[in-house]
N, C-alpha and C. Protein backbone atom coordinates (compact mmCIF):
# COMPACT_ATOMS: atom_id res chain seq x y z
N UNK A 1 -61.11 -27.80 -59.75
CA UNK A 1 -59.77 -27.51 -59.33
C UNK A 1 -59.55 -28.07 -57.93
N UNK A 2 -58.30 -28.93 -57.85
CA UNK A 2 -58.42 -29.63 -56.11
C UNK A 2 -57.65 -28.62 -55.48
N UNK A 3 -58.52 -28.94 -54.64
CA UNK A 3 -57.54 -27.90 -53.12
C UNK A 3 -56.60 -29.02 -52.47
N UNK A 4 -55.31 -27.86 -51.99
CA UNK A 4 -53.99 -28.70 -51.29
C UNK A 4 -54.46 -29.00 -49.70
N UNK A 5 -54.11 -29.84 -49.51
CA UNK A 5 -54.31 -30.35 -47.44
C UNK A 5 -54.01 -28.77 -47.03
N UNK A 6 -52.93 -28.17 -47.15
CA UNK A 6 -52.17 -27.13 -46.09
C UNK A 6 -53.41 -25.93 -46.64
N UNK A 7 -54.04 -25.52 -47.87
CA UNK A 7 -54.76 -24.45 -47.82
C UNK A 7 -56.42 -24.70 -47.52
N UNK A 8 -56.43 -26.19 -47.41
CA UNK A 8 -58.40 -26.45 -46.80
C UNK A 8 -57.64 -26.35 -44.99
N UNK A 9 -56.51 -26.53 -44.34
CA UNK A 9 -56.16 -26.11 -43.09
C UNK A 9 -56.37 -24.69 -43.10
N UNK A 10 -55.94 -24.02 -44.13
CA UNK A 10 -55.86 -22.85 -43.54
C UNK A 10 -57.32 -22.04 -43.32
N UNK A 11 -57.97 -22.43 -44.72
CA UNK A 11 -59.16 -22.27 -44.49
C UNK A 11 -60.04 -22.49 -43.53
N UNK A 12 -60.03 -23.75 -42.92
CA UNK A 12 -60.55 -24.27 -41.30
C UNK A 12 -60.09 -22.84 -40.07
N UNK A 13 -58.88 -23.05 -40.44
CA UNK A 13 -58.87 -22.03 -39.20
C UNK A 13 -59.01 -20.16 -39.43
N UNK A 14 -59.22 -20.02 -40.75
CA UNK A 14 -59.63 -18.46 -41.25
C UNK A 14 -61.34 -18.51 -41.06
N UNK A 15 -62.17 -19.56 -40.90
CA UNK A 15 -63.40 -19.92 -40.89
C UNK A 15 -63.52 -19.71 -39.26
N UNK A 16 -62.70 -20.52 -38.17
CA UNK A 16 -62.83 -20.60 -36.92
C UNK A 16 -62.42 -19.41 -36.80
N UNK A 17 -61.45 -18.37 -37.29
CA UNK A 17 -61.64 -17.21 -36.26
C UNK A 17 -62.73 -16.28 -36.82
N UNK A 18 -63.08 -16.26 -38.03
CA UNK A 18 -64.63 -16.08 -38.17
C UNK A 18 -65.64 -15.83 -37.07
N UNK A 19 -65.60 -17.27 -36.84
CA UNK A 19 -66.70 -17.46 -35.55
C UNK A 19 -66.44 -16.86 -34.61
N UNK A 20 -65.15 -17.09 -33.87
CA UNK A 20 -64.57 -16.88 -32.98
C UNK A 20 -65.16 -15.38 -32.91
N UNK A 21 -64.84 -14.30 -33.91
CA UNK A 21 -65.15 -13.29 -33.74
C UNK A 21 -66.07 -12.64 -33.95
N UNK A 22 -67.31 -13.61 -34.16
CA UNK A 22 -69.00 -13.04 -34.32
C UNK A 22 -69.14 -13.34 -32.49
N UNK A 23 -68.60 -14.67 -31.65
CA UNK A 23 -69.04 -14.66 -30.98
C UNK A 23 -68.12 -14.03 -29.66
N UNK A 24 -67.20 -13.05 -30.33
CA UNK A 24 -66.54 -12.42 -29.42
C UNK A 24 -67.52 -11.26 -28.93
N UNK A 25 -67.96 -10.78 -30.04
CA UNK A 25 -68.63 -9.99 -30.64
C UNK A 25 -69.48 -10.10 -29.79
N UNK A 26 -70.59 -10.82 -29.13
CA UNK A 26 -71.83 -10.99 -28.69
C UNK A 26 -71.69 -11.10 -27.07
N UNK A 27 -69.86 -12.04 -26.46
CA UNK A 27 -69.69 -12.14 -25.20
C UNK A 27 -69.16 -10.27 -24.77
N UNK A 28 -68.50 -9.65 -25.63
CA UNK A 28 -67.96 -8.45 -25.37
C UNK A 28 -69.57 -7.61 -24.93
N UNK A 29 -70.42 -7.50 -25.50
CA UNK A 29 -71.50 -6.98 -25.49
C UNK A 29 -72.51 -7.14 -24.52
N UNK A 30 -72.13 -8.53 -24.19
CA UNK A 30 -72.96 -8.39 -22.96
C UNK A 30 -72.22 -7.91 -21.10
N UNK A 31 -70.55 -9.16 -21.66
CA UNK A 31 -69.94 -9.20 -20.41
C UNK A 31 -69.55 -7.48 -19.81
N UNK A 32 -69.26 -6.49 -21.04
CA UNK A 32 -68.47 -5.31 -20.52
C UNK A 32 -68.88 -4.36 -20.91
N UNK A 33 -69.40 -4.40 -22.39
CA UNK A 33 -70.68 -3.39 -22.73
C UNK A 33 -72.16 -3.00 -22.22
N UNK A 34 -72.82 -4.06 -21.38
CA UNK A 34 -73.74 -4.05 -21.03
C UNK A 34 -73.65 -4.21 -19.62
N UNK A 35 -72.61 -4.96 -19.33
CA UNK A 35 -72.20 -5.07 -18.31
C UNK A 35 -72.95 -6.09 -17.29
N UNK A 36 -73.82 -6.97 -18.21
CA UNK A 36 -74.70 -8.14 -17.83
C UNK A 36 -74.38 -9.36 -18.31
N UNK A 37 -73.68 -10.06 -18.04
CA UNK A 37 -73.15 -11.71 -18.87
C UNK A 37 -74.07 -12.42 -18.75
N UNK A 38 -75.55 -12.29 -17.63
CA UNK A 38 -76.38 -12.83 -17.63
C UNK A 38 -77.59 -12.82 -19.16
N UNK A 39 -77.35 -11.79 -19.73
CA UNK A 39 -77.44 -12.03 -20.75
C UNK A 39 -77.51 -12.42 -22.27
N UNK A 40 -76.33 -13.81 -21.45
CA UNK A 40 -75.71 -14.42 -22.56
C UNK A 40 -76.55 -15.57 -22.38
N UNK A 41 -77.82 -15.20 -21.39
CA UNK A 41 -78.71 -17.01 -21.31
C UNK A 41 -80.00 -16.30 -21.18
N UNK A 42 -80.19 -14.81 -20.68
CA UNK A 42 -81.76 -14.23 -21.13
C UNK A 42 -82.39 -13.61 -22.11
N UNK A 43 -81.08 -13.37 -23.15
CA UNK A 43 -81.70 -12.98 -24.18
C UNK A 43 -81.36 -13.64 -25.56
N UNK A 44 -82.63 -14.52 -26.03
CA UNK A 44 -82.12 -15.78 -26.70
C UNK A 44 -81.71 -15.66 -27.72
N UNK A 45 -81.57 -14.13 -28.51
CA UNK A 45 -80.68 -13.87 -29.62
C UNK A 45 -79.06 -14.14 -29.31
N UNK A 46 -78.66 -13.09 -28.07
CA UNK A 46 -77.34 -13.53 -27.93
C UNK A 46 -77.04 -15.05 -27.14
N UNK A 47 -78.23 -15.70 -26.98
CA UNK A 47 -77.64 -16.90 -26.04
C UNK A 47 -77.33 -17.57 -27.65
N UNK A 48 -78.91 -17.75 -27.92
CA UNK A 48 -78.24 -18.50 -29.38
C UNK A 48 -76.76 -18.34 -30.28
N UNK A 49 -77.10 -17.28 -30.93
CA UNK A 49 -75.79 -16.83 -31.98
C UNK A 49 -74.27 -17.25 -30.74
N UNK A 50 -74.54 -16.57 -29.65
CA UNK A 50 -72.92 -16.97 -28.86
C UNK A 50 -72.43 -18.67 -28.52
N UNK A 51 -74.00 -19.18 -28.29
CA UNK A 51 -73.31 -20.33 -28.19
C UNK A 51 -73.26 -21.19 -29.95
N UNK A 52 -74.04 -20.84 -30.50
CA UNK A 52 -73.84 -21.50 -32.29
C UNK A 52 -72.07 -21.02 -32.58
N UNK A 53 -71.97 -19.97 -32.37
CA UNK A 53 -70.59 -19.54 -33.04
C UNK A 53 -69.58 -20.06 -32.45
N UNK A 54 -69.75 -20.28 -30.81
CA UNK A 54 -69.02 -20.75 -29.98
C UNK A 54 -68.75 -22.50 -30.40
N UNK A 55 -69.64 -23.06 -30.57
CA UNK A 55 -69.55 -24.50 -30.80
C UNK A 55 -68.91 -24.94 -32.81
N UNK A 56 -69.52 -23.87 -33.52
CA UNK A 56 -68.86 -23.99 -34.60
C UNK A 56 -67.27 -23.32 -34.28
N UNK A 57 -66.90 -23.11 -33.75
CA UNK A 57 -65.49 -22.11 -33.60
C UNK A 57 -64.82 -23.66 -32.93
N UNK A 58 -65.38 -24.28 -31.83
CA UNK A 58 -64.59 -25.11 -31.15
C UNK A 58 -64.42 -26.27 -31.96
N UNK A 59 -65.53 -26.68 -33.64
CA UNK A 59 -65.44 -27.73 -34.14
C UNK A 59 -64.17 -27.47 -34.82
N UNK A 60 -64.21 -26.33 -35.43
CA UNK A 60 -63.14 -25.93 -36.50
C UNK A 60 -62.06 -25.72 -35.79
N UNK A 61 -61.43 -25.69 -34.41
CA UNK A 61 -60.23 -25.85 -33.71
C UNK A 61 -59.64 -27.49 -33.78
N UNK A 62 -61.07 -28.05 -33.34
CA UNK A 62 -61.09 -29.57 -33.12
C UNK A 62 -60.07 -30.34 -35.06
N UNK A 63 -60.78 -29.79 -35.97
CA UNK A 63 -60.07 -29.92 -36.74
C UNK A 63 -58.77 -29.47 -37.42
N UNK A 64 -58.63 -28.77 -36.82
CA UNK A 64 -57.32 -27.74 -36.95
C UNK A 64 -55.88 -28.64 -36.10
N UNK A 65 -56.52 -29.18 -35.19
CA UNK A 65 -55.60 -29.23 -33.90
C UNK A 65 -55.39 -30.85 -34.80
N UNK A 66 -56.30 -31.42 -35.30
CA UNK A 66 -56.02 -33.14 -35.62
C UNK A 66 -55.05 -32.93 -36.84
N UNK A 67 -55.10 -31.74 -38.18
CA UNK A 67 -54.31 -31.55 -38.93
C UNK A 67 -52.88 -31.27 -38.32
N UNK A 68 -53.02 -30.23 -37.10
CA UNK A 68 -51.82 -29.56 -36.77
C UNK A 68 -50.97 -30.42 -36.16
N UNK A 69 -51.50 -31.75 -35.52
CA UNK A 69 -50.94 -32.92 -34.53
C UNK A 69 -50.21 -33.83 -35.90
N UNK A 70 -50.88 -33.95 -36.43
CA UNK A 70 -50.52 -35.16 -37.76
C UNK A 70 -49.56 -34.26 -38.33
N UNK A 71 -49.43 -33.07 -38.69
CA UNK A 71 -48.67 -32.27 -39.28
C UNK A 71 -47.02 -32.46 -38.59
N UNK A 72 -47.24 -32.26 -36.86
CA UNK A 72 -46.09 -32.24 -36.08
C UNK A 72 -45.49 -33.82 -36.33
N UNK A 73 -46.13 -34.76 -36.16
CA UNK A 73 -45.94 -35.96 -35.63
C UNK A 73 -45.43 -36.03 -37.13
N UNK A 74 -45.81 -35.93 -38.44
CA UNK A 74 -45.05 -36.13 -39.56
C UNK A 74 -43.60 -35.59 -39.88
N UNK A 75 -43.47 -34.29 -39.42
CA UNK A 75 -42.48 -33.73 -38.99
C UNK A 75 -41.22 -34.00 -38.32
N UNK A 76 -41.84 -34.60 -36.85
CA UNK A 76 -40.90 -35.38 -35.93
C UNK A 76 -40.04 -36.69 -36.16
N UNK A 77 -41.07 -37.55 -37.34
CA UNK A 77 -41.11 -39.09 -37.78
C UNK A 77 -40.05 -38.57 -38.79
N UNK A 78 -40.74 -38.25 -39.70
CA UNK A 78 -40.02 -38.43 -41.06
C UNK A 78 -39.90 -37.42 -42.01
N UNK A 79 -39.81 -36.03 -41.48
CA UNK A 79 -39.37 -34.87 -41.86
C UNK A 79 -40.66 -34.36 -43.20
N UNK A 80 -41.84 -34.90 -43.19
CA UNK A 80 -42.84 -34.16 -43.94
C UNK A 80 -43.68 -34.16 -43.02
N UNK A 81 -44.53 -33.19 -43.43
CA UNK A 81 -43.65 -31.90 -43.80
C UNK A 81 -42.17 -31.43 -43.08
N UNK A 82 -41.73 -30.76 -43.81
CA UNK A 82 -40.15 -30.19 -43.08
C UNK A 82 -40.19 -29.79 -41.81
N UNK A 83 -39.81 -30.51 -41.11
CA UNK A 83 -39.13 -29.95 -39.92
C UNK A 83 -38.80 -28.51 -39.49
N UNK A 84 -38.82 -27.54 -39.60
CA UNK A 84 -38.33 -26.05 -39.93
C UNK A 84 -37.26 -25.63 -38.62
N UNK A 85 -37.13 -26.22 -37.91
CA UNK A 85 -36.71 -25.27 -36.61
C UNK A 85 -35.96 -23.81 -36.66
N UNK A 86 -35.47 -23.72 -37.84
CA UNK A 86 -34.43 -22.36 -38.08
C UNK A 86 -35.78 -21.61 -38.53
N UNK A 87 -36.51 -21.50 -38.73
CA UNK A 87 -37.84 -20.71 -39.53
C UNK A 87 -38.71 -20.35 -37.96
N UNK A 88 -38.64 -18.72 -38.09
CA UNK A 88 -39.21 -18.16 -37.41
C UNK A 88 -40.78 -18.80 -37.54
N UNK A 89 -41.76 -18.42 -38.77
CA UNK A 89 -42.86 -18.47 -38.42
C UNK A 89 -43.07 -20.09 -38.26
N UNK A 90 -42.55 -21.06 -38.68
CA UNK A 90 -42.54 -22.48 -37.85
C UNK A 90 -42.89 -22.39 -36.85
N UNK A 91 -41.62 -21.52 -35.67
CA UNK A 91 -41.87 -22.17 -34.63
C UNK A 91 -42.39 -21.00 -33.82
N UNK A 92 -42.85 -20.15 -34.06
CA UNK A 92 -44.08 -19.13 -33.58
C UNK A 92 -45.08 -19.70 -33.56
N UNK A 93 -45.88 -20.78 -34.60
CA UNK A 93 -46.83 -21.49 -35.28
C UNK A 93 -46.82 -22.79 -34.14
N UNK A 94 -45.99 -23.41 -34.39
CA UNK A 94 -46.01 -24.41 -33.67
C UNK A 94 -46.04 -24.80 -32.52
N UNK A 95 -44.75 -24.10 -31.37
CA UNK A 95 -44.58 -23.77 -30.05
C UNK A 95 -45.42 -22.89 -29.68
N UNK A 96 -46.37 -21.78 -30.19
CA UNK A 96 -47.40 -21.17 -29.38
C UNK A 96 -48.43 -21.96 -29.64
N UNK A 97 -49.16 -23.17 -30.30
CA UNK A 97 -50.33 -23.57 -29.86
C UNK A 97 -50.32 -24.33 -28.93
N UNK A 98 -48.96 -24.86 -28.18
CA UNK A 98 -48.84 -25.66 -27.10
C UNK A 98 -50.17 -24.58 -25.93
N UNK A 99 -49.63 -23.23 -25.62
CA UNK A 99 -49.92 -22.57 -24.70
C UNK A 99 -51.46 -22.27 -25.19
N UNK A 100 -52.09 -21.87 -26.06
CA UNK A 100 -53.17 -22.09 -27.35
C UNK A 100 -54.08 -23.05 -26.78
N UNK A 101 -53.73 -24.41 -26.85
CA UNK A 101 -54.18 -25.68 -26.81
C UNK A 101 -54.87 -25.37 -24.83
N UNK A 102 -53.60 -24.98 -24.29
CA UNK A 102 -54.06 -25.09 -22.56
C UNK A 102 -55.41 -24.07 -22.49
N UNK A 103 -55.52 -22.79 -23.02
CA UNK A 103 -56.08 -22.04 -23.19
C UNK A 103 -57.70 -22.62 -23.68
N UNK A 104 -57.80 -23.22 -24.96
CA UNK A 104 -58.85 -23.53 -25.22
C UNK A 104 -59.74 -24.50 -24.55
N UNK A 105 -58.21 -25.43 -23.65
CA UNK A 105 -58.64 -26.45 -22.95
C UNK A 105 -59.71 -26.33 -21.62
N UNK A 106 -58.88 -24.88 -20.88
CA UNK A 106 -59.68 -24.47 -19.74
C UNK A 106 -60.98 -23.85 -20.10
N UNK A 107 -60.92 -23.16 -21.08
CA UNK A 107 -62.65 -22.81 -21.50
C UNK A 107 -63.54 -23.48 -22.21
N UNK A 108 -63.20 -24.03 -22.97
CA UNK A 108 -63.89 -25.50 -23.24
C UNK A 108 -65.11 -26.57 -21.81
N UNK A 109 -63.45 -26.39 -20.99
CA UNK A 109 -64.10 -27.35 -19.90
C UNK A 109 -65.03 -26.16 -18.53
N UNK A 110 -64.56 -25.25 -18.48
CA UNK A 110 -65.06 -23.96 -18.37
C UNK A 110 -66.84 -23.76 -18.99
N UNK A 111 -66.98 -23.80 -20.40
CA UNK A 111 -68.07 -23.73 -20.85
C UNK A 111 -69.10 -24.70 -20.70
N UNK A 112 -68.37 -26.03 -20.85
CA UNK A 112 -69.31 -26.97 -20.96
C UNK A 112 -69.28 -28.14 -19.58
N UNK A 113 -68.61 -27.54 -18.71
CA UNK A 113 -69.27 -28.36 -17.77
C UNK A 113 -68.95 -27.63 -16.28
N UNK A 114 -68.42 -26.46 -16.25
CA UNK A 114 -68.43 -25.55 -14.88
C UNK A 114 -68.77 -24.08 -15.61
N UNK A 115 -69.72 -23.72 -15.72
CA UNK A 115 -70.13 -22.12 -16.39
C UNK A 115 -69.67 -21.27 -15.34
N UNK A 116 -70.15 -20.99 -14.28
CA UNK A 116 -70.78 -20.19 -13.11
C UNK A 116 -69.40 -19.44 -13.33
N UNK A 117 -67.87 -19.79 -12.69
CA UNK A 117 -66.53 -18.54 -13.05
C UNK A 117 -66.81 -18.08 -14.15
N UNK A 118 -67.30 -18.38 -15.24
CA UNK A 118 -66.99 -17.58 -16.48
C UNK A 118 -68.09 -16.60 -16.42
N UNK A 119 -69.19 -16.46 -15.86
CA UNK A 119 -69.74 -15.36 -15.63
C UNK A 119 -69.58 -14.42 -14.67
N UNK A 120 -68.88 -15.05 -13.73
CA UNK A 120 -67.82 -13.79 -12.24
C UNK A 120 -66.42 -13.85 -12.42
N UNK A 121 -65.97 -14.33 -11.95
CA UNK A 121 -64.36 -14.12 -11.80
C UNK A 121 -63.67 -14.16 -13.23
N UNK A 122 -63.86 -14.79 -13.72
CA UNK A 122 -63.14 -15.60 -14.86
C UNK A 122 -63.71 -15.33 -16.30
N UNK A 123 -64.30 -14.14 -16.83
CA UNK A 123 -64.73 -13.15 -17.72
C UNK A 123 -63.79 -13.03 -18.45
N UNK A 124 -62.71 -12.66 -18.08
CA UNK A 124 -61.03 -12.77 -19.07
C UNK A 124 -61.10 -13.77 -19.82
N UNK A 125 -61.09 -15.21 -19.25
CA UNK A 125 -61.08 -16.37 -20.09
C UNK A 125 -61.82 -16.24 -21.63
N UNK A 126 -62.80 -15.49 -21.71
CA UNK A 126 -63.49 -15.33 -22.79
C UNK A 126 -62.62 -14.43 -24.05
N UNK A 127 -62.00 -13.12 -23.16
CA UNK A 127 -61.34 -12.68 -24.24
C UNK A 127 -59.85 -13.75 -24.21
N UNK A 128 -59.59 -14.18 -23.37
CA UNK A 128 -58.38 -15.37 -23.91
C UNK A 128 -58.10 -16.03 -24.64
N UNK A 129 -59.53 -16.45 -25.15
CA UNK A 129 -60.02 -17.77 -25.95
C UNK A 129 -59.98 -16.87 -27.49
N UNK A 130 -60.53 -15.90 -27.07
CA UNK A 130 -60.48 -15.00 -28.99
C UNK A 130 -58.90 -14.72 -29.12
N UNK A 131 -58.58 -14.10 -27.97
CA UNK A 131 -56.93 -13.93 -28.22
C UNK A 131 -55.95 -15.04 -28.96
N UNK A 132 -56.30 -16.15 -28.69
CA UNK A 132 -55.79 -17.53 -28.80
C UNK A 132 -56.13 -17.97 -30.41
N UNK A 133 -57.55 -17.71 -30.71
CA UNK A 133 -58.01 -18.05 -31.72
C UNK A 133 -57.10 -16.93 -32.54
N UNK A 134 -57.08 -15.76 -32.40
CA UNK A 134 -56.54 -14.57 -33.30
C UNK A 134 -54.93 -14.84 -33.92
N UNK A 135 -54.01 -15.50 -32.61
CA UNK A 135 -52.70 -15.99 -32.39
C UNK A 135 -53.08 -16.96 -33.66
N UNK A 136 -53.57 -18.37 -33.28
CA UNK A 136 -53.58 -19.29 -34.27
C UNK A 136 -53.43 -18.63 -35.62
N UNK A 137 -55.16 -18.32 -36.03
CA UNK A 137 -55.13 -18.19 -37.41
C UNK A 137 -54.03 -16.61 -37.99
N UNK A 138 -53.41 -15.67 -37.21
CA UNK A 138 -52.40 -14.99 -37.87
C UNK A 138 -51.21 -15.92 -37.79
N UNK A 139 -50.70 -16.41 -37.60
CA UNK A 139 -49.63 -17.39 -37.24
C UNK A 139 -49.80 -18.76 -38.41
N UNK A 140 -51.18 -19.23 -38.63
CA UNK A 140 -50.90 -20.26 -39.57
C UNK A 140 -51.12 -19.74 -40.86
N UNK A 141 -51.96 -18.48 -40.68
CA UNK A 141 -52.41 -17.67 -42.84
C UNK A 141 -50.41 -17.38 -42.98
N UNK A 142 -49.79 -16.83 -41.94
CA UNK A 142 -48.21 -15.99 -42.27
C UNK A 142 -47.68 -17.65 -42.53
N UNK A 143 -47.49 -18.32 -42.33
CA UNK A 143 -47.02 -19.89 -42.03
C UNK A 143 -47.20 -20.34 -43.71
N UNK A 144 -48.60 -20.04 -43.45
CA UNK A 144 -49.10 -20.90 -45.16
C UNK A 144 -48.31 -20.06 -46.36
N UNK A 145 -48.56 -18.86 -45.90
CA UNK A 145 -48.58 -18.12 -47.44
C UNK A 145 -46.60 -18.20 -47.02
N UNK A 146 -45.99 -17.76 -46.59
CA UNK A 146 -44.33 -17.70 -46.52
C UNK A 146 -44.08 -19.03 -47.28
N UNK A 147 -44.83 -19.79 -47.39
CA UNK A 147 -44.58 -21.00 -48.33
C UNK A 147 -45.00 -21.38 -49.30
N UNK A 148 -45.68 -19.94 -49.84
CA UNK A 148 -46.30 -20.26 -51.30
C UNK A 148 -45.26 -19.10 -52.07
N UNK A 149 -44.17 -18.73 -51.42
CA UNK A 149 -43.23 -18.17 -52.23
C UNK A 149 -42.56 -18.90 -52.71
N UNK A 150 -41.42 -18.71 -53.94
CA UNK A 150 -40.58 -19.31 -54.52
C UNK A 150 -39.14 -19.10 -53.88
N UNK A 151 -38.49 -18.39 -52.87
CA UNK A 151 -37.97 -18.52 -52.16
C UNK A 151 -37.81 -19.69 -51.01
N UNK A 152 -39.13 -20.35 -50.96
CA UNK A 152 -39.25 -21.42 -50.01
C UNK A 152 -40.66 -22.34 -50.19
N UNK A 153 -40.81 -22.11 -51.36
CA UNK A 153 -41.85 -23.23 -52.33
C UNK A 153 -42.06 -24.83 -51.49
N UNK A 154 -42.80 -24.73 -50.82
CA UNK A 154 -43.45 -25.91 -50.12
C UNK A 154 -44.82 -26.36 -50.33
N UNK A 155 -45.92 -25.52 -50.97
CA UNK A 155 -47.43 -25.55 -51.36
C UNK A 155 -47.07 -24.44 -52.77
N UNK A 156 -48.27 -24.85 -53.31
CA UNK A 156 -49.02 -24.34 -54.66
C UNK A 156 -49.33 -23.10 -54.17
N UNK A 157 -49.11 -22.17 -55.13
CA UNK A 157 -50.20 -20.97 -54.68
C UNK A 157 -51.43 -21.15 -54.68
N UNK A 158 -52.55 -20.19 -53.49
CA UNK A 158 -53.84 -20.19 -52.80
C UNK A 158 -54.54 -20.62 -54.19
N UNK A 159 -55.62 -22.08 -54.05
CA UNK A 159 -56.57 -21.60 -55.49
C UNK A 159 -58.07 -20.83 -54.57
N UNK A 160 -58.14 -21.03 -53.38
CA UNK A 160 -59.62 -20.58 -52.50
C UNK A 160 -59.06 -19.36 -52.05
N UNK A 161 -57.72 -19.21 -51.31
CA UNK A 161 -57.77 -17.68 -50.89
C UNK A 161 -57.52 -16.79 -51.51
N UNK A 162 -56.94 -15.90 -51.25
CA UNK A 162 -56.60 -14.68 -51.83
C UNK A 162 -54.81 -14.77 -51.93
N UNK A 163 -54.35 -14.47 -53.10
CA UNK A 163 -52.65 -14.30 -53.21
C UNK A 163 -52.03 -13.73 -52.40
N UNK A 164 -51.07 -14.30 -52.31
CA UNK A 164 -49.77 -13.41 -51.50
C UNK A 164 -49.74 -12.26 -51.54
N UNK A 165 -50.25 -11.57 -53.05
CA UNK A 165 -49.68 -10.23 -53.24
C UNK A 165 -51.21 -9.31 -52.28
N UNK A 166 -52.36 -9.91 -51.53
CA UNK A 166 -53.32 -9.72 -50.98
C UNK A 166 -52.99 -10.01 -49.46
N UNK A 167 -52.39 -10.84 -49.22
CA UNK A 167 -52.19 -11.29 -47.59
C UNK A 167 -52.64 -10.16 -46.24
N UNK A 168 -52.34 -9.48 -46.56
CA UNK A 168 -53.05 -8.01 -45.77
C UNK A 168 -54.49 -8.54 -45.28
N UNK A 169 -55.27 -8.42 -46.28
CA UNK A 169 -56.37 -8.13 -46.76
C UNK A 169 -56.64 -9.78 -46.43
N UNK A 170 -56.54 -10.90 -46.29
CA UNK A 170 -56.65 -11.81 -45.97
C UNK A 170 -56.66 -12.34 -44.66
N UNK A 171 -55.48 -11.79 -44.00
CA UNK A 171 -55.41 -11.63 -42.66
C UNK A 171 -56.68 -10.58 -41.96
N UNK A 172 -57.04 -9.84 -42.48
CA UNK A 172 -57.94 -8.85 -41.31
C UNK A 172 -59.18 -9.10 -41.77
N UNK A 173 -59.75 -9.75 -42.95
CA UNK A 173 -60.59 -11.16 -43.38
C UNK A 173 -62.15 -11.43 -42.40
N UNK A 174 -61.20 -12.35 -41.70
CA UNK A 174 -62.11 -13.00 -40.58
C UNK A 174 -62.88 -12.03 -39.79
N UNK A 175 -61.74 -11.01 -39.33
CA UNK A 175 -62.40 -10.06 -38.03
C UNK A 175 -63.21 -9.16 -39.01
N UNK A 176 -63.64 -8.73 -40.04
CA UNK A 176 -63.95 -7.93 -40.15
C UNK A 176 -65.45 -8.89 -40.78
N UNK A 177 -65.26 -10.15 -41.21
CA UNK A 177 -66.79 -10.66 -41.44
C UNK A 177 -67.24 -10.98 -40.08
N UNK A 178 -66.75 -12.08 -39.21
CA UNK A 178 -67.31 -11.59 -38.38
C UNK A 178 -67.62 -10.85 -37.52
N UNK A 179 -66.84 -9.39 -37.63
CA UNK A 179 -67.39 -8.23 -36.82
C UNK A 179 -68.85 -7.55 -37.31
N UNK A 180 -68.92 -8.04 -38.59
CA UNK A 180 -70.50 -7.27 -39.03
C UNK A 180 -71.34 -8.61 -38.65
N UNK A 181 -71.19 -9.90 -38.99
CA UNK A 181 -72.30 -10.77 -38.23
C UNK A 181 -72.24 -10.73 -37.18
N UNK A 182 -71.27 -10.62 -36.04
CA UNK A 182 -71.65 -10.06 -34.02
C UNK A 182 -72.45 -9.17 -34.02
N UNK A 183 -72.02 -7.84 -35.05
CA UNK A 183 -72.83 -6.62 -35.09
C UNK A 183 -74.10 -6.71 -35.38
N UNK A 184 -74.60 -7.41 -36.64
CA UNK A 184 -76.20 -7.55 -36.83
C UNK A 184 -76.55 -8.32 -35.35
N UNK A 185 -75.92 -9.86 -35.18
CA UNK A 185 -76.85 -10.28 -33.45
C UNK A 185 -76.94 -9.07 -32.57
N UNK A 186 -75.99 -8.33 -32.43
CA UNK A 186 -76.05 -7.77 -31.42
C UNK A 186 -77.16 -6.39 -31.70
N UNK A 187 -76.83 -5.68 -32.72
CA UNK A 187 -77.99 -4.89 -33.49
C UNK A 187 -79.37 -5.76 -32.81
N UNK A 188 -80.13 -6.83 -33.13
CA UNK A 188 -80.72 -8.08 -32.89
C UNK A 188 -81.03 -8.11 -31.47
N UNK A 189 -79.82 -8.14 -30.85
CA UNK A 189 -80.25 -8.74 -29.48
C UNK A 189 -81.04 -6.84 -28.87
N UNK A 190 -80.14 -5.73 -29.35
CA UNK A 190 -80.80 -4.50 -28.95
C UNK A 190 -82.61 -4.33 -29.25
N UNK A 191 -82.56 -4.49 -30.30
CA UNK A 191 -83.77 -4.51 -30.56
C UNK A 191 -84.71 -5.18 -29.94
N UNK A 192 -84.45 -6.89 -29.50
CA UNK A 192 -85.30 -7.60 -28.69
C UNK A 192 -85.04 -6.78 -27.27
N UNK A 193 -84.23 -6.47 -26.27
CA UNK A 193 -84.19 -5.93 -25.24
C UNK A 193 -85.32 -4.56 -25.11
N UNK A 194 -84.89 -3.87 -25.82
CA UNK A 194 -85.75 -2.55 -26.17
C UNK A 194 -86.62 -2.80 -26.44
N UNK A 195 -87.75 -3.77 -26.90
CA UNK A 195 -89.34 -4.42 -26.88
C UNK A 195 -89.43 -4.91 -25.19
């Protein structure tokens, strides 16, 4: 059975906040629960799992953002996809990853080539970045599925996700798988500390 472009997108980004939130999961635990961020590089359960989830989370943005650009720019050109501007979740979807995009941009460059604020001052940035990720993927699952109605029939109904008449349960999805994989690392990282 082939999958449509708009539901392997959506999937990309129901996958990235996945991550996003195993490795929220692991920065929350050390930065405010433990109250040691230095333990996001001495204890190699959470260094690992935070930065694996972290770098799979930023690939699956990376692809999200090349669909979501080609998506706009098709839009702008030559009205495919539709243009929506009168459609609320359009332009909730669209106009907030501008601010999204700045967001991922500063921690990105934050992570991988100035660390040192993000372990003092600049600790927020971390929950920013999940915040951002959370924005996206509720904003593009409401986006996708409002268009697998027959009221405004633009895509096939889900053949990988879950139906419309499930969307609930689709949406709270991500956080809740990866809240039990943060939970086992972090379960994980307790156990190595406590030896």
């Amino acid at each position: 059975m082939p999958i449509e472009q708009v539901e392997f997108n959506t999937i990309i980004t129901f996958l990235g906040m996945l991550c996003a939130m195993a490795q929220g999961i692991t920065g929350y635990y050390a930065a405010y629960f433990r109250k040691r961020t230095a333990l996001l590089k001495t204890n190699t359960t959470l260094a690992a799992a935070h930065r694996a989830f972290g770098n799979f989370a930023t690939t699956l943005y990376g692809l999200g953002l090349f669909a979501g650009v080609n998506g706009l720019i098709g839009a702008l050109t030559h009205n495919e996809p539709p243009l929506e501007l009168q459609s609320a979740s359009f332009n909730i979807h669209t106009w907030g990853s501008f601010p999204v995009f700045a967001i991922v941009v500063w921690k990105l460059w934050r992570s991988y080539f100035d660390k040192k604020p993000l372990y003092g001052k600049q600790k927020w940035l971390g929950i920013a970045m999940f915040t951002a990720w959370a924005y996206t993927w509720l904003t593009a699952a409401v986006s996708y599925y409002e268009r697998t109605q027959p009221a405004n029939l633009q895509h096939p109904e889900p053949v990988f996700l879950l139906p419309y008449e499930w969307l609930g349960v689709q949406l709270v999805l991500p956080f809740v798988l990866g809240g039990i994989i943060g939970a086992l690392v972090v379960r994980r990282a307790a156990t190595m500390e406590a030896k």
